[in-house]
Protein backbone atom coordinates (compact mmCIF):
# COMPACT_ATOMS: atom_id res chain seq x y z
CA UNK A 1 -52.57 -139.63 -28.70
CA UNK A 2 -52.81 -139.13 -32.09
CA UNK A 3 -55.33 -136.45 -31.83
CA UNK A 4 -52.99 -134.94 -29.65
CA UNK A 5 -50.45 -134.89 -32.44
CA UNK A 6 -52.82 -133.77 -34.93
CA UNK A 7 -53.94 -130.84 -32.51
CA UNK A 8 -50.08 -129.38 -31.91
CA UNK A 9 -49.59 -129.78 -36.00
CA UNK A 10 -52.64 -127.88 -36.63
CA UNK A 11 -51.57 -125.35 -34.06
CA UNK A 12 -47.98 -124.76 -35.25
CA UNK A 13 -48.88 -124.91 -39.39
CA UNK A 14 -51.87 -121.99 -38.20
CA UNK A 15 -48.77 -119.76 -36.36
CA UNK A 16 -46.38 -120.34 -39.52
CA UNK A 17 -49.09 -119.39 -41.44
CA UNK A 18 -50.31 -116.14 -40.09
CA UNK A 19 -46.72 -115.28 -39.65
CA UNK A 20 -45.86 -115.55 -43.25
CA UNK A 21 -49.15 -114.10 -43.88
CA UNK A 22 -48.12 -111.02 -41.85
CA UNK A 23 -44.47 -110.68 -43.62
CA UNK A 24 -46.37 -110.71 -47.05
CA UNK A 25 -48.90 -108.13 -45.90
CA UNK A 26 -45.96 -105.80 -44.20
CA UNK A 27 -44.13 -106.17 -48.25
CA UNK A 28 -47.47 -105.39 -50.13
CA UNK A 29 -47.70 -102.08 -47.66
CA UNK A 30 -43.94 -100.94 -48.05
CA UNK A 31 -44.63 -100.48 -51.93
């Protein structure tokens, strides 16, 4: 169960992060 948990956290930080990522990389190329 709990690697369960830790799996779906993993999953979800990974998506925020290459979302975020992408907003930072679409600012950097607007300048």
């Amino acid at each position: 169960m709990l690697a369960l948990v830790l799996n779906a956290a993993v999953l979800w930080t990974t998506r925020y992060l290459g979302a975020a990522v992408q907003e930072l990389w679409a600012l950097l190329a607007e300048e």
